[in-house]
N, C-alpha and C. Protein backbone atom coordinates (compact mmCIF):
# COMPACT_ATOMS: atom_id res chain seq x y z
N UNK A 1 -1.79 -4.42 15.31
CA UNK A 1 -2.56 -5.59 14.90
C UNK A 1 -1.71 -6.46 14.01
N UNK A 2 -1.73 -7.77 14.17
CA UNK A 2 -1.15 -8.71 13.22
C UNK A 2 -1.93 -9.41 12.35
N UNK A 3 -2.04 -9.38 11.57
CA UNK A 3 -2.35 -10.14 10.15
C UNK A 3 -1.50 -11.41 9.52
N UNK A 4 -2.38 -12.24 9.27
CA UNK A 4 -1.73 -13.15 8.44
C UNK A 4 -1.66 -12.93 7.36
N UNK A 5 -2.87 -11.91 6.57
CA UNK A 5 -2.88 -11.64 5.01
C UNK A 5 -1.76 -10.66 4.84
N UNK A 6 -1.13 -10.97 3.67
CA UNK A 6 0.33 -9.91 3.48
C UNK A 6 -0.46 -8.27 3.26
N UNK A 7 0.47 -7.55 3.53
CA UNK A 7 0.19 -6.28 2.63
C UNK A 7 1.02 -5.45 2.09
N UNK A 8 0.67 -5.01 1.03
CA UNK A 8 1.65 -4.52 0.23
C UNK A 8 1.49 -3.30 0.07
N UNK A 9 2.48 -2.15 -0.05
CA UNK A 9 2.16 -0.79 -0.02
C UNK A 9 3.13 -0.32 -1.62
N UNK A 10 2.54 0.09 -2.53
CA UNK A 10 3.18 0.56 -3.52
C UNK A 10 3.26 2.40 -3.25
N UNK A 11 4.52 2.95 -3.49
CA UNK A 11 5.03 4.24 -2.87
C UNK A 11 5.79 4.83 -3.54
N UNK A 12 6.24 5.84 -3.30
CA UNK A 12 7.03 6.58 -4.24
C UNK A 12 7.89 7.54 -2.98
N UNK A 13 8.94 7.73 -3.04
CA UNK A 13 9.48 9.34 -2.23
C UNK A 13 8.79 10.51 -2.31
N UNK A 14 8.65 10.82 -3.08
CA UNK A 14 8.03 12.31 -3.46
C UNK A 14 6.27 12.53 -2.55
N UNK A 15 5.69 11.45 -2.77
CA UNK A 15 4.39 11.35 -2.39
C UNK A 15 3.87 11.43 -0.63
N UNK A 16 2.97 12.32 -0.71
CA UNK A 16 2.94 12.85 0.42
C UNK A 16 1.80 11.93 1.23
N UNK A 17 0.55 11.39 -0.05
CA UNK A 17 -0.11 10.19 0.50
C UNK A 17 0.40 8.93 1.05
N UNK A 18 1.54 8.76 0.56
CA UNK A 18 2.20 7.90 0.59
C UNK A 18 2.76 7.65 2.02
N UNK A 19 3.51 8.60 2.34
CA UNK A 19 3.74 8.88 3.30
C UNK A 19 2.86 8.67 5.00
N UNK A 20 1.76 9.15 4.81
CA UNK A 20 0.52 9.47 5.66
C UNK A 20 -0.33 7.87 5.75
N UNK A 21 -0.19 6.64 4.74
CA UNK A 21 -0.18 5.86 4.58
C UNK A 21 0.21 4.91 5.25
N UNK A 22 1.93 5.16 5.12
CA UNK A 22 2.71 4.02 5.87
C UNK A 22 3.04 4.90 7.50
N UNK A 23 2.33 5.77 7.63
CA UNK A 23 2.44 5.95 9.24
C UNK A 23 1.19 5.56 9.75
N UNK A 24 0.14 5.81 8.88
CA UNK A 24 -0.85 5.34 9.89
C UNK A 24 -1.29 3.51 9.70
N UNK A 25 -0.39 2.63 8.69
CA UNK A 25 -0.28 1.29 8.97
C UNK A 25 0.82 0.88 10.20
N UNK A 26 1.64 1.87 10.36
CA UNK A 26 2.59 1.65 11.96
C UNK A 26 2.13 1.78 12.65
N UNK A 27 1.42 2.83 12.62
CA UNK A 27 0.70 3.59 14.26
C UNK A 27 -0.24 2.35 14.22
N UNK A 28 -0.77 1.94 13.66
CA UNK A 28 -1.85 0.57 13.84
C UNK A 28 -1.19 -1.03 14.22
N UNK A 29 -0.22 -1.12 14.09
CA UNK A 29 0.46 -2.12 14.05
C UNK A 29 0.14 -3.02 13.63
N UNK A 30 0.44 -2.50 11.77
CA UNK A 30 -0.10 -3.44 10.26
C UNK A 30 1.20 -3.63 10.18
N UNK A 31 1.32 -4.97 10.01
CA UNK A 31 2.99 -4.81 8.98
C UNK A 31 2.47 -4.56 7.28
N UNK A 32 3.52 -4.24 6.78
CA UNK A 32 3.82 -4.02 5.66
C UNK A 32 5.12 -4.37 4.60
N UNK A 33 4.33 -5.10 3.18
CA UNK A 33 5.87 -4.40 2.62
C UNK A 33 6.09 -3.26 1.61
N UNK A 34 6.68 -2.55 1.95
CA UNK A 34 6.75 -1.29 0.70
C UNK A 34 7.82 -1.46 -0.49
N UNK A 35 7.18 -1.13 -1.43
CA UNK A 35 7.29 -0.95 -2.80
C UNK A 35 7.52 0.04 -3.55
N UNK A 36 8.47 0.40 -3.15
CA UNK A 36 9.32 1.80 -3.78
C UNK A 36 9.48 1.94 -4.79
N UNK A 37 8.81 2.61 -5.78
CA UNK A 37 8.80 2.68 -7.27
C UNK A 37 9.64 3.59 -7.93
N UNK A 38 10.09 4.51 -7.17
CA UNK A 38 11.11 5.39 -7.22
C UNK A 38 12.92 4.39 -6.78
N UNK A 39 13.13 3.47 -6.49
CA UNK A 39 14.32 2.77 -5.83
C UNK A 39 14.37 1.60 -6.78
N UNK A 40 12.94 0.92 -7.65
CA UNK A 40 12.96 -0.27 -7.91
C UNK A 40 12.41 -0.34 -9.44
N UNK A 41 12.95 -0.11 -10.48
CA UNK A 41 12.19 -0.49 -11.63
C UNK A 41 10.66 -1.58 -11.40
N UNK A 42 11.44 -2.66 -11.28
CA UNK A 42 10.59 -3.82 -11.35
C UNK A 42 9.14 -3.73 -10.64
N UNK A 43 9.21 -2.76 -9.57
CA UNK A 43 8.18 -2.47 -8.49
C UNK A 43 6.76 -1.28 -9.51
N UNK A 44 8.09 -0.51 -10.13
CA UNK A 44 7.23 0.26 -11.19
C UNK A 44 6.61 -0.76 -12.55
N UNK A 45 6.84 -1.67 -12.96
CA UNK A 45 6.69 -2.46 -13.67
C UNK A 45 5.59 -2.89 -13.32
N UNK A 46 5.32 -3.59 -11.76
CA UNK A 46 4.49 -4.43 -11.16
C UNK A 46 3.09 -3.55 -11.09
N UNK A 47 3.25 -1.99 -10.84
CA UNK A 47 2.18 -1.04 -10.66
C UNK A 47 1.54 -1.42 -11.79
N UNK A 48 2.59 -0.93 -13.07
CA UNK A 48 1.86 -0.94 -14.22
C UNK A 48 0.92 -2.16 -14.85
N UNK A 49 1.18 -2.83 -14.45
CA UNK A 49 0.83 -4.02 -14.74
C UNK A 49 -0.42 -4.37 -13.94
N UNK A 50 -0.49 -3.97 -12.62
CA UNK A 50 -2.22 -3.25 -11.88
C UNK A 50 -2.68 -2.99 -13.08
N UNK A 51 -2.31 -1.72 -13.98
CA UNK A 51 -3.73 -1.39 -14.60
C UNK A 51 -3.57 0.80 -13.82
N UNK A 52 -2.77 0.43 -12.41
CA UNK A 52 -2.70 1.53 -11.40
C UNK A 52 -1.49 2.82 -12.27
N UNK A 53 -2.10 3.97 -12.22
CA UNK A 53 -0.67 4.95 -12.41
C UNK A 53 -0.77 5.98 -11.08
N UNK A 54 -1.51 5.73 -10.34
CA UNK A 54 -1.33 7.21 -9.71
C UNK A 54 -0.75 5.67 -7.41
N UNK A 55 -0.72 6.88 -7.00
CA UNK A 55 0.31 6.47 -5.59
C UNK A 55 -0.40 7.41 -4.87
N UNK A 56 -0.77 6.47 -3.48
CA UNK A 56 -0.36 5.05 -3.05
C UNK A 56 -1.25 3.56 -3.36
N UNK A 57 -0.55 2.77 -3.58
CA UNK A 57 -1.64 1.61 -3.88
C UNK A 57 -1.25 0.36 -2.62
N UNK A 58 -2.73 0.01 -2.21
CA UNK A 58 -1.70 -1.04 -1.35
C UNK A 58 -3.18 -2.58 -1.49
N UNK A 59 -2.29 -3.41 -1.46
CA UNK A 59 -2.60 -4.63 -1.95
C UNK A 59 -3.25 -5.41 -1.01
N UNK A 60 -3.75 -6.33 -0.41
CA UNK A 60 -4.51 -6.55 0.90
C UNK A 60 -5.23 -8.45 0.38
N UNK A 61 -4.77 -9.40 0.01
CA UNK A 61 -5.25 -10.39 -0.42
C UNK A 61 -5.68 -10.39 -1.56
N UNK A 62 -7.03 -10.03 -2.09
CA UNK A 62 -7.71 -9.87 -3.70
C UNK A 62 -7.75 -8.50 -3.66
N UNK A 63 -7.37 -7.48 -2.57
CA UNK A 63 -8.57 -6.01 -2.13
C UNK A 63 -6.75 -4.85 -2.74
N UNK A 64 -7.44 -4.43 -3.95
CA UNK A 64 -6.52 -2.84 -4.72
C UNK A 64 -7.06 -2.05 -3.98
N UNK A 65 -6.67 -1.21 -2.98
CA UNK A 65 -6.93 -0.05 -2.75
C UNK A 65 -6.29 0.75 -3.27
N UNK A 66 -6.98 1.98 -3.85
CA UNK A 66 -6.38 3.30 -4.36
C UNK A 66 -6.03 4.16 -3.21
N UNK A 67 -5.23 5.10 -3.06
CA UNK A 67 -4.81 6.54 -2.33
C UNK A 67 -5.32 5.88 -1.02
N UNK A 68 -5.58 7.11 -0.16
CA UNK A 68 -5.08 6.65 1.44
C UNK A 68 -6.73 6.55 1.79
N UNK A 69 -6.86 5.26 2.04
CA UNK A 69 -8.22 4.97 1.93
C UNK A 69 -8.37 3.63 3.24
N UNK A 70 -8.42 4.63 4.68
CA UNK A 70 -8.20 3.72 5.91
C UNK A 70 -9.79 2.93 5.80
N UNK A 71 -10.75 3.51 5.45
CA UNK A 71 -12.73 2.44 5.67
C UNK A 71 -11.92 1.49 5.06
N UNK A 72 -11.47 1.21 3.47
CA UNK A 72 -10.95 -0.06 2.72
C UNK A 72 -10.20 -0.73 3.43
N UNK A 73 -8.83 -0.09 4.44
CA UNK A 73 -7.84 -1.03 4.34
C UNK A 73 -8.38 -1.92 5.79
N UNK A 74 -9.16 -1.13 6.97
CA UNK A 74 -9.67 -2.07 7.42
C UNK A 74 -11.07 -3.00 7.18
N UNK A 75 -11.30 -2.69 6.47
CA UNK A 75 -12.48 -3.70 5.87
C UNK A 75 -11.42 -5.02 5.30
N UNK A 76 -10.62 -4.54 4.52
CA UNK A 76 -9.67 -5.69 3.55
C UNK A 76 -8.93 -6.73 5.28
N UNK A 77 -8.98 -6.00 6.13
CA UNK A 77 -8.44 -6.73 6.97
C UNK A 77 -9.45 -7.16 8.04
N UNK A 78 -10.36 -7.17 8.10
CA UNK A 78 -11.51 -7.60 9.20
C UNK A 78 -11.41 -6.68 10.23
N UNK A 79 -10.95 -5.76 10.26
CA UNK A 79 -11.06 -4.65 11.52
C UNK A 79 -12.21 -3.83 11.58
């Protein structure tokens, strides 16, 4: 599926939600951009600044979704 609204995936290596996350936004054909908080200070900065400490977070227009939460991410996208 293509979207015009961006989406943003905040992630970490270690994280296994994380993971399970950005395969099932491929297997759907969401693009994404990921936000490696483990590779990128600034990305960890940006979490914090959510208000968010825990992974995966992914961003969707106005719509924070917490952890791997597919009802939200297609609701945030009209699916």
């Amino acid at each position: 599926m293509s979207t015009t609204t961006p989406v943003i995936v905040y992630s970490s290596n270690t994280c296994g939600y994380c993971k399970q996350l950005k395969k099932y936004l491929s297997d759907e054909n969401i693009a994404f951009e990921e936000r490696n908080v483990d590779t990128n200070d600034a990305y960890y900065d940006e979490l914090e600044a959510l208000g968010v400490s825990s992974l995966p977070v992914t961003l969707i227009g106005d719509a924070k979704i917490l952890g791997m939460n597919t009802t939200r991410i297609k609701a945030a996208l009209g699916m």
